[in-house]
N, C-alpha and C. Protein backbone atom coordinates (compact mmCIF):
# COMPACT_ATOMS: atom_id res chain seq x y z
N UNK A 1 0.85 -1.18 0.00
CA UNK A 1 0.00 0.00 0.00
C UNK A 1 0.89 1.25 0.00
N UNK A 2 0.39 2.23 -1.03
CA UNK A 2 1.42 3.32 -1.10
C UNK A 2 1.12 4.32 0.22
N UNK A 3 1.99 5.23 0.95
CA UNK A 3 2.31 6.12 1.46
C UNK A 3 1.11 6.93 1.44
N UNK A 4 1.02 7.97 2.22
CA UNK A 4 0.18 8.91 2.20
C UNK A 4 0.74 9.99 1.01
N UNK A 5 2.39 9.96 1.36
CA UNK A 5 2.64 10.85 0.85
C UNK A 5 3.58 10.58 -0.84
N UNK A 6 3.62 9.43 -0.88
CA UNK A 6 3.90 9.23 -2.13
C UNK A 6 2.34 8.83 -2.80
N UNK A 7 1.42 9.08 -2.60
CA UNK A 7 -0.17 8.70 -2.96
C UNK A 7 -0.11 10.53 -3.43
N UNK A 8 0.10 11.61 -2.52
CA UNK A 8 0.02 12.67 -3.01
C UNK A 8 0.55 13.06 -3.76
N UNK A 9 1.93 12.95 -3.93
CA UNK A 9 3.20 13.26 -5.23
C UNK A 9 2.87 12.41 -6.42
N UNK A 10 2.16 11.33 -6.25
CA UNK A 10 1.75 11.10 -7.49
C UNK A 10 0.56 11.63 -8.20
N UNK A 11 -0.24 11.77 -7.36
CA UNK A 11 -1.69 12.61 -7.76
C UNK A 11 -0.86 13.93 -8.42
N UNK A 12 -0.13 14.64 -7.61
CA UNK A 12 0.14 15.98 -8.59
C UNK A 12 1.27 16.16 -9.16
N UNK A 13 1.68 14.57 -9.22
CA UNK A 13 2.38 14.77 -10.72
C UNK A 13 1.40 14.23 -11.92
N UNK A 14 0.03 13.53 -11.61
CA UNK A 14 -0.28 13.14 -12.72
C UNK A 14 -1.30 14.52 -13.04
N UNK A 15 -1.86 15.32 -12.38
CA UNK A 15 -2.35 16.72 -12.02
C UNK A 15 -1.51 17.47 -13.15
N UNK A 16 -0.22 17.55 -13.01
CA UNK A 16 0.79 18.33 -13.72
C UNK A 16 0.24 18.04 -15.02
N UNK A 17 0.58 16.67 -15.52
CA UNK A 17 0.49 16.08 -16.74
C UNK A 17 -0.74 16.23 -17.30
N UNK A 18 -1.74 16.27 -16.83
CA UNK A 18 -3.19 16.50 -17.11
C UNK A 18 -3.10 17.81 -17.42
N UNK A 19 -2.73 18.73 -16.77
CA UNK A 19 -2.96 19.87 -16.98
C UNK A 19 -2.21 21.12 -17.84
N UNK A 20 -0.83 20.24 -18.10
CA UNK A 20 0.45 20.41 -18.94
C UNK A 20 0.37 20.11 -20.44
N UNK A 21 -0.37 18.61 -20.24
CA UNK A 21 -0.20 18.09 -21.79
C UNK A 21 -1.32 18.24 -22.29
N UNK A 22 -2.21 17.06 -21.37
CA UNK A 22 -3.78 16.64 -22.00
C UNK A 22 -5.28 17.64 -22.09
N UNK A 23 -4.00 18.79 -21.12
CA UNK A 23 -5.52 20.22 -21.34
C UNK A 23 -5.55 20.34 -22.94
N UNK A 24 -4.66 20.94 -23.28
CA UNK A 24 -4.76 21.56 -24.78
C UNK A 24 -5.56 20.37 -25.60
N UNK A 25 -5.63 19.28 -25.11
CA UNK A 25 -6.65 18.25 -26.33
C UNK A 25 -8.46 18.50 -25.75
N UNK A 26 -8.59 19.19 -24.95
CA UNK A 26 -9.90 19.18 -24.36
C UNK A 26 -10.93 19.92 -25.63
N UNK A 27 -12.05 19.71 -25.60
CA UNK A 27 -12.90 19.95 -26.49
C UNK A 27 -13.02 22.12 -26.70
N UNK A 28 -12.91 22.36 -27.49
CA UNK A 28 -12.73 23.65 -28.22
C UNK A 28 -14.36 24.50 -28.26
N UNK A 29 -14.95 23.44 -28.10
CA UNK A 29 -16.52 23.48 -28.19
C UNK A 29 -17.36 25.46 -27.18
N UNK A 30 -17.84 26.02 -26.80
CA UNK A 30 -17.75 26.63 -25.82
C UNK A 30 -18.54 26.11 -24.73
N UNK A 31 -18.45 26.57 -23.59
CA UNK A 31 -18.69 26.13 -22.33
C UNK A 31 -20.39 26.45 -22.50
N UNK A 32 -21.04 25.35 -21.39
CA UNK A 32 -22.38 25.99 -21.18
C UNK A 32 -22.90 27.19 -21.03
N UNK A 33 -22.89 28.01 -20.36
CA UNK A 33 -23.56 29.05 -20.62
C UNK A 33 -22.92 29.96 -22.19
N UNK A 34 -21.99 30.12 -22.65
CA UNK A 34 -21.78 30.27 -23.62
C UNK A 34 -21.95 29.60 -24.67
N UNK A 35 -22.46 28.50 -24.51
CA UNK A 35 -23.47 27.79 -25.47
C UNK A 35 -24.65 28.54 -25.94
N UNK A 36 -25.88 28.69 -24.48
CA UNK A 36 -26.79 28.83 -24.21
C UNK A 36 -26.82 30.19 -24.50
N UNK A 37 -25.85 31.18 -24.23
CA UNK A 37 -26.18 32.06 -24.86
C UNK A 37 -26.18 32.96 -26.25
N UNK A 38 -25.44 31.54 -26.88
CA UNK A 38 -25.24 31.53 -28.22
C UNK A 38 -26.89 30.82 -28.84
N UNK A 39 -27.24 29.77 -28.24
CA UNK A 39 -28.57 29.47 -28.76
C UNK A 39 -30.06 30.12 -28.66
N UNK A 40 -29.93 30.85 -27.82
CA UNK A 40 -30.95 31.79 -27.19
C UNK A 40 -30.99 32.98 -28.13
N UNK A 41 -29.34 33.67 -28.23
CA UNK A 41 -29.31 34.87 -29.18
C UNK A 41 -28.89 36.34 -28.22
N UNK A 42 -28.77 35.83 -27.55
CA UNK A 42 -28.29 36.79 -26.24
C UNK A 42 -26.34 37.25 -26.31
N UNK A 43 -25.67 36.24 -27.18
CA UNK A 43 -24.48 36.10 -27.23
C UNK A 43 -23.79 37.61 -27.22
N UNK A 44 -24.66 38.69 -28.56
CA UNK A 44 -23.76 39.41 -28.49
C UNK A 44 -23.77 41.31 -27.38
N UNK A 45 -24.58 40.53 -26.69
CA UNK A 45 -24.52 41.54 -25.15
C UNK A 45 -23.66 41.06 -24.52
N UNK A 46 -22.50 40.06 -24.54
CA UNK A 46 -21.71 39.78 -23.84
C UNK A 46 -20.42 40.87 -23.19
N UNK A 47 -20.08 41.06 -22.35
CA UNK A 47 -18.91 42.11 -22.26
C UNK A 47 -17.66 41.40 -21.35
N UNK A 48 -16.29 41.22 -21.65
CA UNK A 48 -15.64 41.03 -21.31
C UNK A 48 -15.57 41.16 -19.63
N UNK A 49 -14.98 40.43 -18.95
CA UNK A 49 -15.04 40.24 -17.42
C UNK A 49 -13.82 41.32 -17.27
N UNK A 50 -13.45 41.64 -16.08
CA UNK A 50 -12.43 42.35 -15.47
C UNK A 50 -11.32 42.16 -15.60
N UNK A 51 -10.78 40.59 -15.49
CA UNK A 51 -9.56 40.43 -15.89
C UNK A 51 -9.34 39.97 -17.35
N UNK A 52 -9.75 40.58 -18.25
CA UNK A 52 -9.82 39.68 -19.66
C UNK A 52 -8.27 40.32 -19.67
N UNK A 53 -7.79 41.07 -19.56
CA UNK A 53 -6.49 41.45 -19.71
C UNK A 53 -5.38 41.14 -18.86
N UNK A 54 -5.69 40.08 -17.91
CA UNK A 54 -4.68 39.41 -17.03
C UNK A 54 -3.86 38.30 -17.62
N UNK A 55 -2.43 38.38 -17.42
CA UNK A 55 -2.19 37.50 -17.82
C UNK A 55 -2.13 36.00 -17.60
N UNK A 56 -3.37 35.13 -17.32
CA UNK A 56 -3.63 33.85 -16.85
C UNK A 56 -4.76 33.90 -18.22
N UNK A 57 -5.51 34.89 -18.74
CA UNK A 57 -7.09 35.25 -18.84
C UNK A 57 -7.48 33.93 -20.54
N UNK A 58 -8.05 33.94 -20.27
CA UNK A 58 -8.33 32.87 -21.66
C UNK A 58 -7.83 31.71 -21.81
N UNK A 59 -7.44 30.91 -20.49
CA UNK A 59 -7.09 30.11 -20.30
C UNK A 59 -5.67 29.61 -21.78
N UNK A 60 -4.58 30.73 -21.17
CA UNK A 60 -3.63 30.84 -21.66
C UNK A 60 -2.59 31.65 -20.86
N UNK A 61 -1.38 31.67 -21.41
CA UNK A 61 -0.18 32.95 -20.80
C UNK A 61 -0.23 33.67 -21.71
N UNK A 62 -0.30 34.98 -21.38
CA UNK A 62 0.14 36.46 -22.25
C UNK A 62 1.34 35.95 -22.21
N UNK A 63 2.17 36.43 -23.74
CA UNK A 63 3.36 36.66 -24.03
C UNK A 63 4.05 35.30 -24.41
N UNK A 64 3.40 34.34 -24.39
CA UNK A 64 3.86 32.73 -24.44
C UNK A 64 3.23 32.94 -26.35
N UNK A 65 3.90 32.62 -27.35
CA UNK A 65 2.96 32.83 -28.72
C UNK A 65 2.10 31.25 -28.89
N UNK A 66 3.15 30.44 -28.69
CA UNK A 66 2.63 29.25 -29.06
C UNK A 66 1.68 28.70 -28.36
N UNK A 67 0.37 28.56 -29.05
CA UNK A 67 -0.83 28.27 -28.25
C UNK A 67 -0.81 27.04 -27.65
N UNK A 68 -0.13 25.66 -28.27
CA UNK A 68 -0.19 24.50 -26.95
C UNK A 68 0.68 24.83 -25.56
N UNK A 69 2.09 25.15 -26.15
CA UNK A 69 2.72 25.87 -24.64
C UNK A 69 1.84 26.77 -23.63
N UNK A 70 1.51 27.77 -23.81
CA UNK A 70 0.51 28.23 -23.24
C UNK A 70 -0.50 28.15 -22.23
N UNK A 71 -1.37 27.55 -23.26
CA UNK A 71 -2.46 26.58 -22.36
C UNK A 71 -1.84 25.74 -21.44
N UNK A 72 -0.37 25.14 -21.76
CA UNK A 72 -0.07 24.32 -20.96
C UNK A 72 0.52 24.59 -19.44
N UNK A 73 1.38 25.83 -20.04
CA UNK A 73 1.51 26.58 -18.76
C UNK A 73 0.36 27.05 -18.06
N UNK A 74 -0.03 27.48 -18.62
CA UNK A 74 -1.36 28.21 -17.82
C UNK A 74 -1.94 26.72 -16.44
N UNK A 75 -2.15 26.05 -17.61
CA UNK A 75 -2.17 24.40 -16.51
C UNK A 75 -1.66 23.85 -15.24
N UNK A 76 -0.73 24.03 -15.83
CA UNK A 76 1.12 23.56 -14.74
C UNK A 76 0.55 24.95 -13.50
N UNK A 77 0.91 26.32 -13.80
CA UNK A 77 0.43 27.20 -12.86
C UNK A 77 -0.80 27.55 -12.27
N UNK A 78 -1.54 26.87 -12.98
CA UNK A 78 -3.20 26.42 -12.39
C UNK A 78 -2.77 25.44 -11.01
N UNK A 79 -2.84 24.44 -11.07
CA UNK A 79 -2.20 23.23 -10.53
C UNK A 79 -1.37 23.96 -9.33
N UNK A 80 -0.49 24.32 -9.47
CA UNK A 80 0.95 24.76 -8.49
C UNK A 80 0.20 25.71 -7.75
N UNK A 81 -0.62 26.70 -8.23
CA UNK A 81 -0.81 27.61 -7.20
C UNK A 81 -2.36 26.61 -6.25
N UNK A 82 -3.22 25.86 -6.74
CA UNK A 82 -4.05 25.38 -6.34
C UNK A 82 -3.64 24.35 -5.25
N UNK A 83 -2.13 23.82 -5.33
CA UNK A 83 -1.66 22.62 -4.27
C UNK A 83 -1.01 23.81 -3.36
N UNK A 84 -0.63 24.99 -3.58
CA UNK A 84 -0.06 25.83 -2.61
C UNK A 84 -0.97 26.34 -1.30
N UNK A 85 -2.57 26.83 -1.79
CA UNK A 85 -3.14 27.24 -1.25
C UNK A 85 -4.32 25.97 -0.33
N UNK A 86 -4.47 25.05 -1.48
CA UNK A 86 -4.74 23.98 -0.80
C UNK A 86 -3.78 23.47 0.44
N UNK A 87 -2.41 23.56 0.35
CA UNK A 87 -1.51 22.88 1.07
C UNK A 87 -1.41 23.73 2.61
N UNK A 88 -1.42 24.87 2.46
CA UNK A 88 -1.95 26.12 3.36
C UNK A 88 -3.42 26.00 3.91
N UNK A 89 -4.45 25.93 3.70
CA UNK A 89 -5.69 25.54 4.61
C UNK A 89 -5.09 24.43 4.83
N UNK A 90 -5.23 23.01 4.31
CA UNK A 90 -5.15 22.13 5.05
C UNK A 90 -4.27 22.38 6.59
N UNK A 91 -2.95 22.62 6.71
CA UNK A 91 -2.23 23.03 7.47
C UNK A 91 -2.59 23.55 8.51
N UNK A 92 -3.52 24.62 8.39
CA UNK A 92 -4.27 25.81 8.96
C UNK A 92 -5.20 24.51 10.01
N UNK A 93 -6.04 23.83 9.12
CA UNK A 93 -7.18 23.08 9.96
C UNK A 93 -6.80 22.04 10.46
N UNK A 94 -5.77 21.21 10.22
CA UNK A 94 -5.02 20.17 11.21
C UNK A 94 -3.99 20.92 12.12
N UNK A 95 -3.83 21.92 12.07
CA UNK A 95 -2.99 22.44 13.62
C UNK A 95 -4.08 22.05 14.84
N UNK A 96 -3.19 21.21 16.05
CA UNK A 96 -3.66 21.01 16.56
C UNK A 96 -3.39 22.20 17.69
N UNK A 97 -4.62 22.33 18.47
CA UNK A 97 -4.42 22.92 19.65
C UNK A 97 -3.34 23.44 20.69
N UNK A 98 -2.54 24.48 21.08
CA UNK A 98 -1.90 24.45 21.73
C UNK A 98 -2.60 24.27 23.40
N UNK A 99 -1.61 23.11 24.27
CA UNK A 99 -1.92 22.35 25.47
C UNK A 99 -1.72 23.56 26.30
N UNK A 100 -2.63 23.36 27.33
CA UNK A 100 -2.33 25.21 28.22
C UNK A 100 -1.29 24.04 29.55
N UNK A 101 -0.56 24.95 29.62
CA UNK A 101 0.37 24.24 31.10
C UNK A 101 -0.29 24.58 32.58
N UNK A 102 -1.09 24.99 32.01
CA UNK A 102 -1.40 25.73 33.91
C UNK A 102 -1.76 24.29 34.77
């Protein structure tokens, strides 16, 4: 039986890879509500969100040209910052109690 913690290093290395390689093959199609609001007819009241100009935004990197790299990074740093902050609460909610000496 594997480790707790070689059970986790493998999850986000296969996390990495999922999100490194096998994103860019994901369907091109648009997402539900951008479906729906393509079928309805509502599509072109759409207005760009706040960060459309960030560089994460379109599920890509600004300044990266090549669109599989890209996406892929964007992935890899999806991932990394999501096990960081995940790795931080968890931490947070298994601290156990400090014992009072009195």
């Amino acid at each position: 039986m594997l480790s707790n913690r070689k059970f986790y290093v493998a999850g986000f290395i296969a996390s990495l890879f999922l999100a490194g390689v096998v994103s860019f093959y994901a369907s091109s199609h648009p997402d539900g509500l951008e479906k729906v609001a393509q079928d309805v007819g509502f599509i072109d009241t759409a207005k760009d969100h706040t960060n459309a100009d960030g560089r994460l935004a379109d599920y890509g990197v600004k300044g990266i040209d090549n669109e599989r790299a890209s996406v892929g990074v964007a992935g890899v740093i999806g991932v990394i910052g999501t096990a960081v902050v995940a790795g931080v609460a968890f931490k947070l909610i298994a601290r156990k109690p400090k014992k009072d000496l009195n």
